[in-house]
PDB file of N, CA and C in Angstrom:
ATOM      1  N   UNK A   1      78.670 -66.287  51.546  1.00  0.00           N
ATOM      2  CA  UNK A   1      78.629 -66.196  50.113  1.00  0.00           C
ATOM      3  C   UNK A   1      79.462 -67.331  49.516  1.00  0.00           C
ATOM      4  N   UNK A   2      78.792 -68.199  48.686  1.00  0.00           N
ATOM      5  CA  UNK A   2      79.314 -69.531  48.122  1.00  0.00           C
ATOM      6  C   UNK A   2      80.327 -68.576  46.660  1.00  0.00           C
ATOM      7  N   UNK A   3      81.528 -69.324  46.333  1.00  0.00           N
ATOM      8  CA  UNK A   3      82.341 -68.696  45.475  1.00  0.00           C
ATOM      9  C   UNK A   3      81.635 -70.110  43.915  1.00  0.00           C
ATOM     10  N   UNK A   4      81.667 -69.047  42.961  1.00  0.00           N
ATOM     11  CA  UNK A   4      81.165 -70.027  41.999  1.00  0.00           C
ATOM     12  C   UNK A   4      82.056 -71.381  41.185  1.00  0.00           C
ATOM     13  N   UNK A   5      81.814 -71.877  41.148  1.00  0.00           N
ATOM     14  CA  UNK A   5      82.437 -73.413  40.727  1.00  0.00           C
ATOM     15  C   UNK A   5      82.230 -73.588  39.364  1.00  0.00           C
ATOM     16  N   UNK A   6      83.880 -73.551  39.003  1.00  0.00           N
ATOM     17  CA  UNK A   6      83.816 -73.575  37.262  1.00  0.00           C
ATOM     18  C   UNK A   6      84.101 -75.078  37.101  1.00  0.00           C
ATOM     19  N   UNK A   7      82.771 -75.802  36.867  1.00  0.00           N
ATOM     20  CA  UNK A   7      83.059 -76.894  36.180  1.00  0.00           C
ATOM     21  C   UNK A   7      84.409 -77.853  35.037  1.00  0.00           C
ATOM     22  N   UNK A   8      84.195 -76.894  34.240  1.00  0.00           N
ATOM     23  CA  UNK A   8      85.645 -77.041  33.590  1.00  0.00           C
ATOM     24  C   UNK A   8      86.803 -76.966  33.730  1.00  0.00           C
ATOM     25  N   UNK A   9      87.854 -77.419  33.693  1.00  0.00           N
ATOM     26  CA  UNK A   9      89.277 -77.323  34.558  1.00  0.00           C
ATOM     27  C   UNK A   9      89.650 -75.998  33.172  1.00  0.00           C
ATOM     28  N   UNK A  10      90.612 -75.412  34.168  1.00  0.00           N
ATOM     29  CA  UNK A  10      91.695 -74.176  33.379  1.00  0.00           C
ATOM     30  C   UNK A  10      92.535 -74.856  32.748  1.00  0.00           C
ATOM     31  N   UNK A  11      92.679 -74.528  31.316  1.00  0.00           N
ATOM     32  CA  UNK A  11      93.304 -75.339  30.666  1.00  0.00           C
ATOM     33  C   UNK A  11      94.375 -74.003  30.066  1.00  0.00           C
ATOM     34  N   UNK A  12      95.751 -74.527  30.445  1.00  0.00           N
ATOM     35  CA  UNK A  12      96.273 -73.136  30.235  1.00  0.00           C
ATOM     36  C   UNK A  12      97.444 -73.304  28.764  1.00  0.00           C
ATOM     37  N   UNK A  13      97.459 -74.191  27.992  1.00  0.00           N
ATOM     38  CA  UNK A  13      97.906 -74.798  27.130  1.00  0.00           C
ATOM     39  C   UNK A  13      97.342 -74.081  26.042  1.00  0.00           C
ATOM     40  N   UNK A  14      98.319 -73.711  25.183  1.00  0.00           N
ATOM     41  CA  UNK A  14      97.859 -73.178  23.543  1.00  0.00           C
ATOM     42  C   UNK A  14      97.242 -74.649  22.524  1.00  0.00           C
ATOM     43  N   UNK A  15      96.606 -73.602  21.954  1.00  0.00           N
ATOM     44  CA  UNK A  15      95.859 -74.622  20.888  1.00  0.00           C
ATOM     45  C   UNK A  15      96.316 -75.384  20.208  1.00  0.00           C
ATOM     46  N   UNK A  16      97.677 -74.883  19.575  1.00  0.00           N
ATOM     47  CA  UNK A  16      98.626 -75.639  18.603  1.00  0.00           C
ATOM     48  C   UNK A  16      98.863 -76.976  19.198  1.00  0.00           C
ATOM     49  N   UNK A  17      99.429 -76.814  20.651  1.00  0.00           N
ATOM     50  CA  UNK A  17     100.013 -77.596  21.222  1.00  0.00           C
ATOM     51  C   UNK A  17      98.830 -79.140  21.147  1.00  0.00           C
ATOM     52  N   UNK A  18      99.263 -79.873  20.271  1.00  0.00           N
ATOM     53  CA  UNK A  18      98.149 -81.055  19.953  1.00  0.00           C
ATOM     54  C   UNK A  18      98.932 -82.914  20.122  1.00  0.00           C
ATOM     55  N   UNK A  19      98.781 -82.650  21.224  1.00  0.00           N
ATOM     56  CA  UNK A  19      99.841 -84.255  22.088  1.00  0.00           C
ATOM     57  C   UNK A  19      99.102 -85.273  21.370  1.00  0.00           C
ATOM     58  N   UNK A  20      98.000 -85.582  20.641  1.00  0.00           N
ATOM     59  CA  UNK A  20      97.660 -86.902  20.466  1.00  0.00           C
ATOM     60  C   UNK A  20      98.621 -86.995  18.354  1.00  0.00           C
ATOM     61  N   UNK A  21      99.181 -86.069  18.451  1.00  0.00           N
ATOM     62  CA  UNK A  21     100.098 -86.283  17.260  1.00  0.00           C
ATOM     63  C   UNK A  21     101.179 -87.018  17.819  1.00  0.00           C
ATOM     64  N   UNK A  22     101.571 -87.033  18.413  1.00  0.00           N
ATOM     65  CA  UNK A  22     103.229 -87.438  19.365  1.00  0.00           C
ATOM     66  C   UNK A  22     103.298 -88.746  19.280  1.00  0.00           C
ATOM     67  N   UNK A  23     104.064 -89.480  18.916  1.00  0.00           N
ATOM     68  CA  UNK A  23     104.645 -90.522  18.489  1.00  0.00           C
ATOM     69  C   UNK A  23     105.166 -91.292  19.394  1.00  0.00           C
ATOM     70  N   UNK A  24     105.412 -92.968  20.254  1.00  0.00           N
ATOM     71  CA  UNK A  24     106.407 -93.111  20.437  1.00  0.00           C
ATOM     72  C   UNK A  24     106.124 -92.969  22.025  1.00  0.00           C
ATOM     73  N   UNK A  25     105.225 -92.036  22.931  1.00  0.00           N
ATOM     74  CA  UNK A  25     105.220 -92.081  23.819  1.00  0.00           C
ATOM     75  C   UNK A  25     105.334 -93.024  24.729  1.00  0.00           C
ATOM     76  N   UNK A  26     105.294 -93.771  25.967  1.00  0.00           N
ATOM     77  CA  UNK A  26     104.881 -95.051  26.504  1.00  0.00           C
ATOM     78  C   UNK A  26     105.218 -94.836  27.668  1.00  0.00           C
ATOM     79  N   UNK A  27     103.871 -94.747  28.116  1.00  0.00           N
ATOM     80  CA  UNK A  27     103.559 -94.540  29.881  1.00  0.00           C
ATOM     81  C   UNK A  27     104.287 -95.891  30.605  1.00  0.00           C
ATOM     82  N   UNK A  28     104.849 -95.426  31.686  1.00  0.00           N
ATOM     83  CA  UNK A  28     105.498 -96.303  32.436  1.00  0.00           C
ATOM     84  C   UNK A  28     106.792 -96.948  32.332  1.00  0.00           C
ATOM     85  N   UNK A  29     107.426 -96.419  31.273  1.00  0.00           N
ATOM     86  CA  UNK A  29     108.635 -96.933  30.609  1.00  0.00           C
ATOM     87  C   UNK A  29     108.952 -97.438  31.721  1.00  0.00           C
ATOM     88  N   UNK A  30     110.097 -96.865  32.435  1.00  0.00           N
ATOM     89  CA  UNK A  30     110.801 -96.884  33.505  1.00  0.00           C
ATOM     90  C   UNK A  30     110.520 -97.138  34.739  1.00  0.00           C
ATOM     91  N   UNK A  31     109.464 -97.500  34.929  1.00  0.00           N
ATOM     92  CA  UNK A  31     108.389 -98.050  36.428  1.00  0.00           C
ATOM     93  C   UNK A  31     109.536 -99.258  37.304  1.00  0.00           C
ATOM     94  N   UNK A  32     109.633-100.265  36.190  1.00  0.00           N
ATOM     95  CA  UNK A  32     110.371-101.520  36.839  1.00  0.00           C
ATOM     96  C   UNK A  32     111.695-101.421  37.211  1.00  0.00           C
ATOM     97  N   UNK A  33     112.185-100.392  36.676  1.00  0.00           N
ATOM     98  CA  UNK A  33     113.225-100.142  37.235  1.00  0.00           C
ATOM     99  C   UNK A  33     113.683 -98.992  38.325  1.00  0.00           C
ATOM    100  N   UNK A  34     112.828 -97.785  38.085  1.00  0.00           N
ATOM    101  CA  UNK A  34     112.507 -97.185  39.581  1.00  0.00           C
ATOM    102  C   UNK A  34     111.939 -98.001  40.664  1.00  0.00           C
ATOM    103  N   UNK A  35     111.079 -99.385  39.950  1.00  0.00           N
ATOM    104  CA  UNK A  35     111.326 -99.779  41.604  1.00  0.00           C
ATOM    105  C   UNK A  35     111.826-100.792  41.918  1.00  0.00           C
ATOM    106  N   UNK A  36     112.815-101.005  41.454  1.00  0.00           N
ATOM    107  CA  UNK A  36     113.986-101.975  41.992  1.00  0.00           C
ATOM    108  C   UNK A  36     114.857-101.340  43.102  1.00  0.00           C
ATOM    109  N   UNK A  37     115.085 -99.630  42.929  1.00  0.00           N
ATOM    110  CA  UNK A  37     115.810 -99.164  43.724  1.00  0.00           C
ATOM    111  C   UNK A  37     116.898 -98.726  42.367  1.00  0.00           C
ATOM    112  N   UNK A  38     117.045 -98.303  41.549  1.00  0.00           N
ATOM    113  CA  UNK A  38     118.047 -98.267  40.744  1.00  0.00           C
ATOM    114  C   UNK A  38     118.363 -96.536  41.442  1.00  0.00           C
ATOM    115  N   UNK A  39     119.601 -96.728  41.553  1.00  0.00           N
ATOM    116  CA  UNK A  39     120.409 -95.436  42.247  1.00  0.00           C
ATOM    117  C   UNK A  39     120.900 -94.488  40.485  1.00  0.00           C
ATOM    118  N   UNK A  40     120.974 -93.254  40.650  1.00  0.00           N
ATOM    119  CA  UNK A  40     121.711 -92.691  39.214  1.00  0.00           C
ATOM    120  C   UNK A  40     122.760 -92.003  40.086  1.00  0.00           C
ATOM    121  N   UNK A  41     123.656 -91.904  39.329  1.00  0.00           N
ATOM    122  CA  UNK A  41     124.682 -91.131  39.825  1.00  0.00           C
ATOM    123  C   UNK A  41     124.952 -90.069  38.763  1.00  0.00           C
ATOM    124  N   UNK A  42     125.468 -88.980  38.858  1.00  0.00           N
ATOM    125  CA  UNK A  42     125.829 -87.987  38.143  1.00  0.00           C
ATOM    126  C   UNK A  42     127.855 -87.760  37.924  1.00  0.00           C
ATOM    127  N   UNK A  43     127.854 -87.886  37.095  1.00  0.00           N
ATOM    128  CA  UNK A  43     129.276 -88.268  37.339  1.00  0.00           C
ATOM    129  C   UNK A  43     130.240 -87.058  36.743  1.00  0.00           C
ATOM    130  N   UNK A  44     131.279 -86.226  37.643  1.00  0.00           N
ATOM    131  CA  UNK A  44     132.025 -85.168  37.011  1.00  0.00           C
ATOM    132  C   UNK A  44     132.063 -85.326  35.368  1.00  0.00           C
ATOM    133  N   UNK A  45     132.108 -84.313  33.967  1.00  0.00           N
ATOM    134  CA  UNK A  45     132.708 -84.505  33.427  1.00  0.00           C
ATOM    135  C   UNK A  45     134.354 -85.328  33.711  1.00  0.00           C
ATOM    136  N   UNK A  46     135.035 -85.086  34.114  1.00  0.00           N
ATOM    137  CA  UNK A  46     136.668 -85.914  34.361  1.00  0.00           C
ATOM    138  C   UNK A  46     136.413 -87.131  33.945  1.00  0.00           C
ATOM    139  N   UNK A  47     135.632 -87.352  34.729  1.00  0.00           N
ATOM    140  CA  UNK A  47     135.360 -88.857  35.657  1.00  0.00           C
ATOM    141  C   UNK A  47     134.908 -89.659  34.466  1.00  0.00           C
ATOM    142  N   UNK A  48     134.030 -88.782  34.180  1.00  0.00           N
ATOM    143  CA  UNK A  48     132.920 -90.144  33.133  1.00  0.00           C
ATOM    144  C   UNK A  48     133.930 -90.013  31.789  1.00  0.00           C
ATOM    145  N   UNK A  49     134.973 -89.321  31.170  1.00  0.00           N
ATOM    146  CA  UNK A  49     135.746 -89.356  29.980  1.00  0.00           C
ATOM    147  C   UNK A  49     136.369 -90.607  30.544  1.00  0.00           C
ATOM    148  N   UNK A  50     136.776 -90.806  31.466  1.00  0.00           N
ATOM    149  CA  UNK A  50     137.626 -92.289  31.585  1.00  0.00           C
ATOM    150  C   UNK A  50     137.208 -93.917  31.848  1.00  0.00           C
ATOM    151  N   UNK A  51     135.680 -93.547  31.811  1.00  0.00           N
ATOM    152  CA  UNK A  51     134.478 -94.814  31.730  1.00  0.00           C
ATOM    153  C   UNK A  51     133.788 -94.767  30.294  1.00  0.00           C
ATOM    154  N   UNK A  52     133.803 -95.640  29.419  1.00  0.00           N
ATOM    155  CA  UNK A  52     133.289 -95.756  28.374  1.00  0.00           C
ATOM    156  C   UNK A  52     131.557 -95.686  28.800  1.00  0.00           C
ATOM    157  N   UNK A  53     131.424 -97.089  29.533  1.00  0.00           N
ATOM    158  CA  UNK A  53     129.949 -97.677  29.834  1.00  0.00           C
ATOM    159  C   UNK A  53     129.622 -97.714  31.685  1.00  0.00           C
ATOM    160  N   UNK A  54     128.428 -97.727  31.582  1.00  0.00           N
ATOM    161  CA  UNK A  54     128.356 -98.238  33.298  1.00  0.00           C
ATOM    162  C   UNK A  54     129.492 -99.618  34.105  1.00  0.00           C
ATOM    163  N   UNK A  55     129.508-100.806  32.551  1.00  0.00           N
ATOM    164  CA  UNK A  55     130.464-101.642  33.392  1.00  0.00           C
ATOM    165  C   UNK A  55     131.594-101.239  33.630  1.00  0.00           C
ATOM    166  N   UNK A  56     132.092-100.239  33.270  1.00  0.00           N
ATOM    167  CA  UNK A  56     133.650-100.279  33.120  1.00  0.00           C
ATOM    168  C   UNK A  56     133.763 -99.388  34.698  1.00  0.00           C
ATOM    169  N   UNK A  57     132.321 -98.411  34.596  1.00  0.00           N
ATOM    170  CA  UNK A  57     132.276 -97.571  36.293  1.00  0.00           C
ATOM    171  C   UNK A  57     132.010 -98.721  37.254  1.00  0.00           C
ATOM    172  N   UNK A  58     131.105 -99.989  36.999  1.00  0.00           N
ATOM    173  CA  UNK A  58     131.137-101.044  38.370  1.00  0.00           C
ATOM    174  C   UNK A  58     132.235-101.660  38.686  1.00  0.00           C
ATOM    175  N   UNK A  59     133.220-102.122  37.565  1.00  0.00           N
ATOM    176  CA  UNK A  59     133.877-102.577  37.571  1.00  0.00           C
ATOM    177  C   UNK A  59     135.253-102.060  38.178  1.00  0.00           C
ATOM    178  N   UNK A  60     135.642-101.002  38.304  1.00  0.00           N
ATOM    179  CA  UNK A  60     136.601 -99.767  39.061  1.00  0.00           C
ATOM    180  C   UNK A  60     135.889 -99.889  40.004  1.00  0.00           C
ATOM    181  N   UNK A  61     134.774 -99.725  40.718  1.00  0.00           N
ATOM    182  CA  UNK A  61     133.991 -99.575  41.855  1.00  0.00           C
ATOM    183  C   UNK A  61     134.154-100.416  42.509  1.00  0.00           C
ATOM    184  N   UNK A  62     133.958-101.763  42.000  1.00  0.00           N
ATOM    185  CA  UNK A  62     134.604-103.376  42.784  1.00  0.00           C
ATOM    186  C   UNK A  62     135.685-103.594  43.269  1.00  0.00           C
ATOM    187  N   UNK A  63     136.469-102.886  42.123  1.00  0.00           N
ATOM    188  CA  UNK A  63     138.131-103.307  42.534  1.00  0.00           C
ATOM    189  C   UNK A  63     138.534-102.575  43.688  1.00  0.00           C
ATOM    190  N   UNK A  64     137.710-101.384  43.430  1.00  0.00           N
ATOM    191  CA  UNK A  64     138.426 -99.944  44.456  1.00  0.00           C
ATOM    192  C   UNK A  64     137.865-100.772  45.968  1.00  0.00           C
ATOM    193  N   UNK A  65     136.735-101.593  46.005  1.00  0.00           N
ATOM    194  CA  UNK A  65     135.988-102.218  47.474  1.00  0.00           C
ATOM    195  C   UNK A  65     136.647-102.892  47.786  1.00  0.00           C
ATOM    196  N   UNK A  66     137.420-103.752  46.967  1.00  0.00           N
ATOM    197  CA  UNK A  66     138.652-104.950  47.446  1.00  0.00           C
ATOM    198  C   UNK A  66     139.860-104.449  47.876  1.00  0.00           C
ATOM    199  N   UNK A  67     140.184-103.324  47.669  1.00  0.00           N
ATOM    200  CA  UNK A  67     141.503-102.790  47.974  1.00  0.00           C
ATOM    201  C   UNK A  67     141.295-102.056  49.000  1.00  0.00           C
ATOM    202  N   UNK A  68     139.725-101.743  49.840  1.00  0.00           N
ATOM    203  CA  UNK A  68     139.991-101.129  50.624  1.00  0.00           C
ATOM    204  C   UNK A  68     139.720-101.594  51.516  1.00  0.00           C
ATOM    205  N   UNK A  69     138.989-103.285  51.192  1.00  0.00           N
ATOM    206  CA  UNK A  69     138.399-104.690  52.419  1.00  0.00           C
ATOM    207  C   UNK A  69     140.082-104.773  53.034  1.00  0.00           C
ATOM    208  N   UNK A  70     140.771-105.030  51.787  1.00  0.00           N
ATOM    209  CA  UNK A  70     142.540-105.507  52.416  1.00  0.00           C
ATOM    210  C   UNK A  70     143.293-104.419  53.104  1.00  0.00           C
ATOM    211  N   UNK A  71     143.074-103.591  53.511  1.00  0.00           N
ATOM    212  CA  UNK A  71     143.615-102.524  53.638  1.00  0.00           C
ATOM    213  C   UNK A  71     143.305-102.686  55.224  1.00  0.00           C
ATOM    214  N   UNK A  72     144.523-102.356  56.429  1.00  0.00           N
ATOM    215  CA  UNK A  72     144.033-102.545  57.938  1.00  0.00           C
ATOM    216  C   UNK A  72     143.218-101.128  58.058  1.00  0.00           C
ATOM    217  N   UNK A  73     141.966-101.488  59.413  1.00  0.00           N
ATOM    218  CA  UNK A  73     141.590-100.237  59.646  1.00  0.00           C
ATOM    219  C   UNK A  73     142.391 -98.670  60.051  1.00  0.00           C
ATOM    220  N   UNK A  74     142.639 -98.034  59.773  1.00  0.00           N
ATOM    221  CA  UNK A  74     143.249 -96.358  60.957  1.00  0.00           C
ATOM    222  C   UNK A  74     142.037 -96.710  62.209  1.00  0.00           C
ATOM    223  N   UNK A  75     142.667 -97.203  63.414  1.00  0.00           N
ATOM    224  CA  UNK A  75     142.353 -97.190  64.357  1.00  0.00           C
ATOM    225  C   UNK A  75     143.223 -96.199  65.278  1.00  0.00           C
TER     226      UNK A  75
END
């Protein structure tokens, strides 16, 4: 017994709901930069009150890499 085939897709969305009003949209925004590899980080409240911007977090991030290049290994 073949099960019958509803041509039409289930559309489970209310009527109101009318997306070609929506403003502003733009497919792909963010494409070029998801594929660069861009990492996000989520950062404690604490943490991020003492970083204004991302540079000020690379910039602590750099310094903290240099202080720990100079630093001898714990062997």
């Amino acid at each position: 017994m073949k099960k019958e085939v509803n041509s039409e897709m289930d559309d489970d969305l209310r009527p109101e709901y009318d997306f070609s009003q929506l403003a502003g949209g733009v497919r792909g925004k963010y494409v070029e930069r998801y594929r660069t590899g861009t990492n996000l980080v989520l950062l404690d409240p604490d943490v991020a009150q003492a970083f204004p911007n991302e540079d000020a977090v690379n910039e602590a991030l750099r310094l903290l890499m240099k202080i720990a290049q100079r630093q001898p290994a714990n062997d």
